[in-house]
N, C-alpha and C. Protein backbone atom coordinates (compact mmCIF):
# COMPACT_ATOMS: atom_id res chain seq x y z
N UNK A 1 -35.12 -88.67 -13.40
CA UNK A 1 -35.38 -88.92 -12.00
C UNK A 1 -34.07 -89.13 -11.26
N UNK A 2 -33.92 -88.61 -9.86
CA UNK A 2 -33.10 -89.03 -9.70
C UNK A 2 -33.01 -90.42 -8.57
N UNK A 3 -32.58 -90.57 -7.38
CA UNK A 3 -32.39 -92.13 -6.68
C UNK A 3 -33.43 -92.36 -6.39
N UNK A 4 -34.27 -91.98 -5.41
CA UNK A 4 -35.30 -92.61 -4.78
C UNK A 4 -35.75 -93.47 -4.27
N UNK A 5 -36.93 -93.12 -3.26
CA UNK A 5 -37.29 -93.74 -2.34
C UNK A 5 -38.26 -95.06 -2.38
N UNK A 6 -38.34 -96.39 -2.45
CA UNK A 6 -39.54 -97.91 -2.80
C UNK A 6 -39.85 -98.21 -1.87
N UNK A 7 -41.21 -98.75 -1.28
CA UNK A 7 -41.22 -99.57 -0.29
C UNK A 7 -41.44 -101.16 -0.50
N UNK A 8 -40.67 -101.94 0.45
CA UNK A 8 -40.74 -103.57 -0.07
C UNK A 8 -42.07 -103.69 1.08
N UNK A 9 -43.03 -102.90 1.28
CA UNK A 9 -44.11 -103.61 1.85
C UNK A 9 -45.37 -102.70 1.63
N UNK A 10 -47.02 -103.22 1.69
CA UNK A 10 -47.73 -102.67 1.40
C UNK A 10 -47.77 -101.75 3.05
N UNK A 11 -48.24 -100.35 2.07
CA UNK A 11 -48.46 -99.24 3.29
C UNK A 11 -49.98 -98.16 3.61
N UNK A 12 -50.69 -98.81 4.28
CA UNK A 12 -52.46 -98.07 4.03
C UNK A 12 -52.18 -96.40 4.21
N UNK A 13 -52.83 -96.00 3.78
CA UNK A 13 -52.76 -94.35 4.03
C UNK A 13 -52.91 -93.98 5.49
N UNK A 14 -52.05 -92.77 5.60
CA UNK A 14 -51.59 -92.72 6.95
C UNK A 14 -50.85 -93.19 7.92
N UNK A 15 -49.61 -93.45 7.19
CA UNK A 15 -48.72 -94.58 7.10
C UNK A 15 -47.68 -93.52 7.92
N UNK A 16 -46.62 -93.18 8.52
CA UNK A 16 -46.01 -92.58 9.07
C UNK A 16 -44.43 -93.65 8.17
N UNK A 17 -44.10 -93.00 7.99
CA UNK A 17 -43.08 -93.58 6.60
C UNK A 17 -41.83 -93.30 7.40
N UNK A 18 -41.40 -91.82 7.86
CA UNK A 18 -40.23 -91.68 7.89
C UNK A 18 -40.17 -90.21 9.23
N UNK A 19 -39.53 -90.24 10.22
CA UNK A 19 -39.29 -88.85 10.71
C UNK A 19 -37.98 -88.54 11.06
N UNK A 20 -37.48 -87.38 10.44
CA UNK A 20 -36.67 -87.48 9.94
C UNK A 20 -35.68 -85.99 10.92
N UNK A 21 -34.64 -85.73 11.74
CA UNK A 21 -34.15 -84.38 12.03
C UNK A 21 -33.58 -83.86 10.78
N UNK A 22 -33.71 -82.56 10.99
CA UNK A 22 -33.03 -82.01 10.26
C UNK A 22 -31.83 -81.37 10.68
N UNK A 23 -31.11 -80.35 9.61
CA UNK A 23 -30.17 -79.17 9.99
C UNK A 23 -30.69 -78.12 9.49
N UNK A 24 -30.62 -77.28 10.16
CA UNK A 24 -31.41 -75.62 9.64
C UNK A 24 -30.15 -74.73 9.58
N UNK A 25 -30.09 -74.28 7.99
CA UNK A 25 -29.00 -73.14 8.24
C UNK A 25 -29.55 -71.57 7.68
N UNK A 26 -28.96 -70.48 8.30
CA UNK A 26 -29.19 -69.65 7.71
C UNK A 26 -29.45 -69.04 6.81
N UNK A 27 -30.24 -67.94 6.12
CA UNK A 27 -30.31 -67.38 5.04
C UNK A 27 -28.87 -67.26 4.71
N UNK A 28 -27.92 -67.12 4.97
CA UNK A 28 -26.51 -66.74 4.38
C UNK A 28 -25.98 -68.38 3.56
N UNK A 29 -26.15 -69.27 4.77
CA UNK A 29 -26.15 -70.28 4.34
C UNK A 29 -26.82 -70.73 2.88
N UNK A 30 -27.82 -70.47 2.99
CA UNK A 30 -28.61 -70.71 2.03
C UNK A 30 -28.03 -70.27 0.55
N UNK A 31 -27.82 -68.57 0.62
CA UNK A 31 -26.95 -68.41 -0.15
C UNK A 31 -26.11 -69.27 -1.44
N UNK A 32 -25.18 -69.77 0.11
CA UNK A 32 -23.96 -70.67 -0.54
C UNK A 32 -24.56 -71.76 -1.39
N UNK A 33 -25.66 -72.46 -0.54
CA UNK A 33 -25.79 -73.49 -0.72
C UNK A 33 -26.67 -73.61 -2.26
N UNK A 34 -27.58 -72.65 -2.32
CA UNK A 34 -28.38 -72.36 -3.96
C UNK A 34 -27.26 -72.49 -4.93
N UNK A 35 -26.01 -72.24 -4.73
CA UNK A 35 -25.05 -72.42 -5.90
C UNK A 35 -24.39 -73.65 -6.07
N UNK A 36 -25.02 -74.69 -5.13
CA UNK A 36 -24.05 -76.28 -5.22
C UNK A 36 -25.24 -77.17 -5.89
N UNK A 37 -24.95 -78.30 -5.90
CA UNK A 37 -25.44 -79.18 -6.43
C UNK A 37 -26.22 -79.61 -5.02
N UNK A 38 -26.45 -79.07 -4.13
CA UNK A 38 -26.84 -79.50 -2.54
C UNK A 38 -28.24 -78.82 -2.77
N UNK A 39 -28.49 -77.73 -3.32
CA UNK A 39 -29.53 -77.07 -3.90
C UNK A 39 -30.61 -77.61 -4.38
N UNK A 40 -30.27 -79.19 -5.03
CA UNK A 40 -31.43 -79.92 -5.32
C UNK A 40 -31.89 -80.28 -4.35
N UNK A 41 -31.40 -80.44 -3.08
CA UNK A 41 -31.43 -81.53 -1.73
C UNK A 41 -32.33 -80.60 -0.32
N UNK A 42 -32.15 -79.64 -0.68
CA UNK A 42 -32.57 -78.99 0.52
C UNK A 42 -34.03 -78.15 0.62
N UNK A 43 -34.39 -78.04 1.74
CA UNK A 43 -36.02 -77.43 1.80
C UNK A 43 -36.07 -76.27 2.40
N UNK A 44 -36.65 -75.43 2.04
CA UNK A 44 -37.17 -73.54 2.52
C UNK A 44 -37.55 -74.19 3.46
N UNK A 45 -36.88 -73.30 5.25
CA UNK A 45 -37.29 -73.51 6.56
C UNK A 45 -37.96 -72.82 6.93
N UNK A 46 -38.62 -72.37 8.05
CA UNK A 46 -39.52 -71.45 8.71
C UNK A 46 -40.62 -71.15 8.19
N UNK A 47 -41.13 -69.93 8.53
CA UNK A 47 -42.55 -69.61 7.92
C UNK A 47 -42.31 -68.58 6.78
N UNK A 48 -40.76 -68.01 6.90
CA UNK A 48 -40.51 -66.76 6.41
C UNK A 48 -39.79 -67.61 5.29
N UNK A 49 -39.36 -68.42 5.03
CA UNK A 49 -38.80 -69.07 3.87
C UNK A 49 -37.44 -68.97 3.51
N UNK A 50 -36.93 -67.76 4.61
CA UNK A 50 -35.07 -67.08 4.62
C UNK A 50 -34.16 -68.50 4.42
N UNK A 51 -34.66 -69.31 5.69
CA UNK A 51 -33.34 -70.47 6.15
C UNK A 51 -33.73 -71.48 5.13
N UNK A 52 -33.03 -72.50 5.57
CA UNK A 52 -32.96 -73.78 4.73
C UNK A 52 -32.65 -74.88 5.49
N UNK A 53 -33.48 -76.06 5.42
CA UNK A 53 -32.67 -77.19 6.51
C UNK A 53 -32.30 -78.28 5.07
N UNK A 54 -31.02 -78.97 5.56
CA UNK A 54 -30.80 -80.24 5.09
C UNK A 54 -31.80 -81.39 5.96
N UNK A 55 -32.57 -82.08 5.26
CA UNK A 55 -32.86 -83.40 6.20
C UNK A 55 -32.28 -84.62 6.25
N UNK A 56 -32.06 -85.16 7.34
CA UNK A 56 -31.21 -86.31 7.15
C UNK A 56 -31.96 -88.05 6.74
N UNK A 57 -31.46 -88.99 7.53
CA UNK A 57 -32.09 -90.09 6.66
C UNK A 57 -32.39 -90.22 5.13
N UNK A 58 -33.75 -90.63 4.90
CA UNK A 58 -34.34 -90.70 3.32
C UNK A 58 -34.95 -89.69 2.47
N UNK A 59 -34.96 -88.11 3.44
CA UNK A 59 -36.21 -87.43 2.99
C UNK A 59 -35.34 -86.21 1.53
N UNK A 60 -34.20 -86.49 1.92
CA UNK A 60 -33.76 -85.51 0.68
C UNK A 60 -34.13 -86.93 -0.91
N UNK A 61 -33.96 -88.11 -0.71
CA UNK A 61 -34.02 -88.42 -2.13
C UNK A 61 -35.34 -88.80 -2.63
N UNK A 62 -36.02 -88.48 -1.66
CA UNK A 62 -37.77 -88.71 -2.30
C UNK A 62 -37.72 -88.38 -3.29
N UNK A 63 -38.21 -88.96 -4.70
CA UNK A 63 -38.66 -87.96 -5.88
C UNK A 63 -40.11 -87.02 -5.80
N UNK A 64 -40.67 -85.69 -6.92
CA UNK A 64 -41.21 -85.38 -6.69
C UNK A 64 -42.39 -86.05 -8.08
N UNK A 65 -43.53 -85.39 -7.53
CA UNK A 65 -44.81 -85.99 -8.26
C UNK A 65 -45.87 -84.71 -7.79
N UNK A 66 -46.47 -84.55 -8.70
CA UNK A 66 -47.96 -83.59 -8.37
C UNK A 66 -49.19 -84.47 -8.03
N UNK A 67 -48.64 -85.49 -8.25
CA UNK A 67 -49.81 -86.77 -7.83
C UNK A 67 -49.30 -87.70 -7.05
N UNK A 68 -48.40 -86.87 -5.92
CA UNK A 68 -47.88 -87.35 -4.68
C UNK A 68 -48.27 -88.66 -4.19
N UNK A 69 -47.72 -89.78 -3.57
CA UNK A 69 -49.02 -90.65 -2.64
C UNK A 69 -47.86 -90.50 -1.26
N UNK A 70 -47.56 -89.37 -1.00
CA UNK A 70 -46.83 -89.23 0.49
C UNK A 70 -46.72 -87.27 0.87
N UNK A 71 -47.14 -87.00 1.99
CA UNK A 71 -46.84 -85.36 2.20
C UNK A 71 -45.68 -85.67 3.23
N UNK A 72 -45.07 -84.55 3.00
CA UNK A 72 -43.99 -84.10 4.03
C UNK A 72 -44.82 -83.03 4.98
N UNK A 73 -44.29 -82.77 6.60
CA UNK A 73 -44.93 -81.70 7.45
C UNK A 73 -43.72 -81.80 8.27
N UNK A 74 -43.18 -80.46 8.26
CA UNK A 74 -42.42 -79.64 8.58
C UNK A 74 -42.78 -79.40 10.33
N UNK A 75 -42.22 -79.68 11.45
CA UNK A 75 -41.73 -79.17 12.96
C UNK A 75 -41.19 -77.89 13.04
N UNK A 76 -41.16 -76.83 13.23
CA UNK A 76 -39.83 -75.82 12.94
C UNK A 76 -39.67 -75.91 14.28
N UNK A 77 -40.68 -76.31 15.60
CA UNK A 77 -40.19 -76.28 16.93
C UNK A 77 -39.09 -77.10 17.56
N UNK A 78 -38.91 -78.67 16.52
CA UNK A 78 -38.49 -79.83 16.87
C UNK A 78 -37.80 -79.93 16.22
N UNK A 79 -37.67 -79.22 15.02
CA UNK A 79 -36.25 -79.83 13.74
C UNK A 79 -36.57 -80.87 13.19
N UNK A 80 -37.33 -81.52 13.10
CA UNK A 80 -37.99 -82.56 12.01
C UNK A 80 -38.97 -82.30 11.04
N UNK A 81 -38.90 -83.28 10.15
CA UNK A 81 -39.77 -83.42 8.55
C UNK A 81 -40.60 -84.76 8.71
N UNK A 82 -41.65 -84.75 8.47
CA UNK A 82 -42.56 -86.35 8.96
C UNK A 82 -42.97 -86.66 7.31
N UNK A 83 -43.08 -87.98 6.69
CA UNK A 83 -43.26 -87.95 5.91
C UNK A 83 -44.45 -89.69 6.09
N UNK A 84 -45.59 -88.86 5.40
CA UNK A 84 -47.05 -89.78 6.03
C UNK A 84 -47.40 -89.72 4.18
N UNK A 85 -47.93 -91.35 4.16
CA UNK A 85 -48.97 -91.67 3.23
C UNK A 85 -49.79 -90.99 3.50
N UNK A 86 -50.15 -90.56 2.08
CA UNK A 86 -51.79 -89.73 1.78
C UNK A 86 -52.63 -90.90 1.14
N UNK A 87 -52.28 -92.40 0.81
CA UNK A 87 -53.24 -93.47 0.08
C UNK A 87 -52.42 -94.37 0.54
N UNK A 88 -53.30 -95.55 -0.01
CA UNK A 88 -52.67 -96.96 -0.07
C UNK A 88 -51.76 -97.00 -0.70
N UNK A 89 -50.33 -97.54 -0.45
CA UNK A 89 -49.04 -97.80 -1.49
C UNK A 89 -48.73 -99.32 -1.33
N UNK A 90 -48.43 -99.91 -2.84
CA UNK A 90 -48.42 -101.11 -2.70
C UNK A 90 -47.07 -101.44 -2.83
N UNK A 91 -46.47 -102.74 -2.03
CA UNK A 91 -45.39 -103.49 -1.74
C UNK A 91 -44.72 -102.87 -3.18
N UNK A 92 -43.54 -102.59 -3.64
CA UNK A 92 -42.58 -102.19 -4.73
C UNK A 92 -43.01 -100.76 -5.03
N UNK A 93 -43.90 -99.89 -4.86
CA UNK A 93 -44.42 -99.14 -5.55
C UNK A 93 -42.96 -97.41 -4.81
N UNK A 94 -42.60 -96.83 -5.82
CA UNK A 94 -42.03 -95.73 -5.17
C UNK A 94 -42.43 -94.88 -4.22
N UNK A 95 -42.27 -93.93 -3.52
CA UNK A 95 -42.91 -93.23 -2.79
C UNK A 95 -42.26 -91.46 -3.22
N UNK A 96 -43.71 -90.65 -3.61
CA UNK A 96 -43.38 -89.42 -3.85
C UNK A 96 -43.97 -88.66 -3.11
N UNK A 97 -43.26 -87.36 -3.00
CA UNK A 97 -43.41 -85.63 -2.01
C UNK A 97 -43.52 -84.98 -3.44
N UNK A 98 -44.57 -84.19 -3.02
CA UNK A 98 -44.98 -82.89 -4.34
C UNK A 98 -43.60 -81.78 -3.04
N UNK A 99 -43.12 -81.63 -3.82
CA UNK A 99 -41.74 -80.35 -3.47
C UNK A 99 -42.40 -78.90 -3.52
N UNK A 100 -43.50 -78.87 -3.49
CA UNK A 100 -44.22 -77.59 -3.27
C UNK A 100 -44.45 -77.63 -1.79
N UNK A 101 -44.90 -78.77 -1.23
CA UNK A 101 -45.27 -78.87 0.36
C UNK A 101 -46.68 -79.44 0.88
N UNK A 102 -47.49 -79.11 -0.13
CA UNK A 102 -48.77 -79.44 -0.14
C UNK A 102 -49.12 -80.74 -1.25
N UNK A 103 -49.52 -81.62 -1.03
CA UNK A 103 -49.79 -82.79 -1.80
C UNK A 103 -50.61 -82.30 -3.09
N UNK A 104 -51.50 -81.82 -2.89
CA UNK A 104 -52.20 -81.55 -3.89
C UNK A 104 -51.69 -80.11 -4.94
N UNK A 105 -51.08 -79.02 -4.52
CA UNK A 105 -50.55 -77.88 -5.12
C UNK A 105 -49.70 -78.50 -6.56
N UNK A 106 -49.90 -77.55 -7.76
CA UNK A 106 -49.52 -78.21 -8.87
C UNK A 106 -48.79 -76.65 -9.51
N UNK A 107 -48.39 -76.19 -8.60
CA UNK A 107 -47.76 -74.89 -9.49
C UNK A 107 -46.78 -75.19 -9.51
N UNK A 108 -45.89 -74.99 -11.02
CA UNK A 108 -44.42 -75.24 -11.73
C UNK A 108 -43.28 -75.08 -10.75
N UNK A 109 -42.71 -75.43 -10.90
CA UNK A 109 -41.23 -76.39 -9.84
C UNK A 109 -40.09 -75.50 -10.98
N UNK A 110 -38.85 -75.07 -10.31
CA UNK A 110 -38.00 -74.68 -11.01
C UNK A 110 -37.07 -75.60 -11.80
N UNK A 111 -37.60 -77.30 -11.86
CA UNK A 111 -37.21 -78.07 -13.18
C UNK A 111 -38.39 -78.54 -13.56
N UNK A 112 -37.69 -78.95 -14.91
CA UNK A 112 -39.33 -79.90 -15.62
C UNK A 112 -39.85 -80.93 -14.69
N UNK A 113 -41.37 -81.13 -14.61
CA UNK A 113 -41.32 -82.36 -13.63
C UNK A 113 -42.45 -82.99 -14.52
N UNK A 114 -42.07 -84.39 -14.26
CA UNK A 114 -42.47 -85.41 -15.56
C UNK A 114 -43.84 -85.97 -14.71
């Protein structure tokens, strides 16, 4: 795992956690960026999947989970990432994004995911 995200308070579902701007860079960008270690950090932009935004604040160190208790939803009009409880999360408990996009989607991730 890597850093990740805890909350020190209980949060009911539908919790609005975090909204977050981003940076959107080009498919060229993107490029570069698939070859750094920044590659773990960043999210497929648009509808077409070319660009890539960095998000700022907390939303790059979320860990991921297929049994999510948080979705991310993507703005492409506004440049933000919203990141909302899908359940109750209790005071200490981590908070995870399925890195597919969809909370519930369980198709294989290009690392092992535990």
């Amino acid at each position: 795992m890597g850093r990740g995200v805890f909350t020190s308070d209980f949060l009911p579902s539908g919790t609005v956690v975090e909204i977050s701007p981003v940076i959107v860079m080009s498919k060229e960008d993107r490029g570069w960026l698939d070859k750094t270690a920044l590659h773990d950090y960043i999210f497929e932009w648009g509808n077409d999947k070319q660009s890539c935004c960095m998000a700022l604040g907390y939303v790059p160190l979320y860990n991921h989970s297929y049994a999510s208790n948080c979705e991310y939803e993507m703005d492409f009009d506004a440049s933000l990432m919203k990141i909302t409880t899908m359940r109750d999360v209790l005071a200490g408990e981590e908070l995870f994004i399925n890195y597919n996009g969809n909370w519930d989607d369980a198709t294989p991730l290009w690392f092992r995911a535990t």
